[in-house]
Protein backbone atom coordinates (compact mmCIF):
# COMPACT_ATOMS: atom_id res chain seq x y z
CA UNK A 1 5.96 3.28 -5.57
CA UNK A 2 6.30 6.92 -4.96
CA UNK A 3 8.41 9.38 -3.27
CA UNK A 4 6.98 10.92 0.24
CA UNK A 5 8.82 14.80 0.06
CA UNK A 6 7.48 15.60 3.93
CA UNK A 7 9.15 11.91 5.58
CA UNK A 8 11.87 11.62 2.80
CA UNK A 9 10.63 7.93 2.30
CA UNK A 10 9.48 5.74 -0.75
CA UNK A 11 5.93 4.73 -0.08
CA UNK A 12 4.07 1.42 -1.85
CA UNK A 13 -0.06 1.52 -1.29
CA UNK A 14 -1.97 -1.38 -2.40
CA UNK A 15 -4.77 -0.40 -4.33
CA UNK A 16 -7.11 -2.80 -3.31
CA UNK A 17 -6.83 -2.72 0.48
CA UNK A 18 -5.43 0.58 1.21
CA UNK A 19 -2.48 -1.21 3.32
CA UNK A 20 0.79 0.90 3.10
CA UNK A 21 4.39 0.26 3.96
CA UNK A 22 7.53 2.67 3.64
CA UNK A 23 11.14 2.52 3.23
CA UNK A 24 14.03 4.87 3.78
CA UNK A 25 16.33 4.43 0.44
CA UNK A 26 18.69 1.43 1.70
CA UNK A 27 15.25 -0.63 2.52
CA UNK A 28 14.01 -0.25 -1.36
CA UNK A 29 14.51 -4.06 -1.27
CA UNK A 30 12.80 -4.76 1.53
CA UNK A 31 10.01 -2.46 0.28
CA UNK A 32 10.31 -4.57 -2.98
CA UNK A 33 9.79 -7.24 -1.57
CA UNK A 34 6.71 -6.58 0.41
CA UNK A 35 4.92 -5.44 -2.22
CA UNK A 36 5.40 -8.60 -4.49
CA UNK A 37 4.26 -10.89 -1.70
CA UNK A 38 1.70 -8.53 -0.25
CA UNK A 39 -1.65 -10.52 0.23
CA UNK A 40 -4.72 -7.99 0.77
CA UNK A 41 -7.27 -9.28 3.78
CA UNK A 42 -9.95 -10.36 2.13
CA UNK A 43 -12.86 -8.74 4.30
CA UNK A 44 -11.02 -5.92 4.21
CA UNK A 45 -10.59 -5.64 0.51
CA UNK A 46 -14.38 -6.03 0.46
CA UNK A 47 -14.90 -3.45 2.74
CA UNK A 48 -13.15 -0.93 1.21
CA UNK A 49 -14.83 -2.29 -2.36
CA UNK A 50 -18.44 -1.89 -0.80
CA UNK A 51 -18.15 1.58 0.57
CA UNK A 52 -16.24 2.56 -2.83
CA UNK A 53 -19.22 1.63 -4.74
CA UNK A 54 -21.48 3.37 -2.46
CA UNK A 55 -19.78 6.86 -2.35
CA UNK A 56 -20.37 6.17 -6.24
């Protein structure tokens, strides 16, 4: 999780799929949350996997 100065929210990425969600302070739970049941979509995690090994 990291702090976004510009919007003044917390922002969690998933690494594998890129998806993003953010939270004003009072929704860290909610943003929690999220991020422990986040499920990536699987053709899109192997998207994003292909064209990472190809800019390789």
């Amino acid at each position: 999780m990291t702090f976004d100065d510009t919007r003044g929210v917390h922002v969690v990425a998933c690494a594998r799929c890129a998806e993003t969600q953010a939270a004003y302070a009072d929704g860290l739970g909610w943003l929690l949350d999220w991020a422990e049941a986040h499920r990536c979509d699987p053709e899109l995690a192997a998207l994003l996997a292909s064209c990472d090994r190809e800019a390789a």
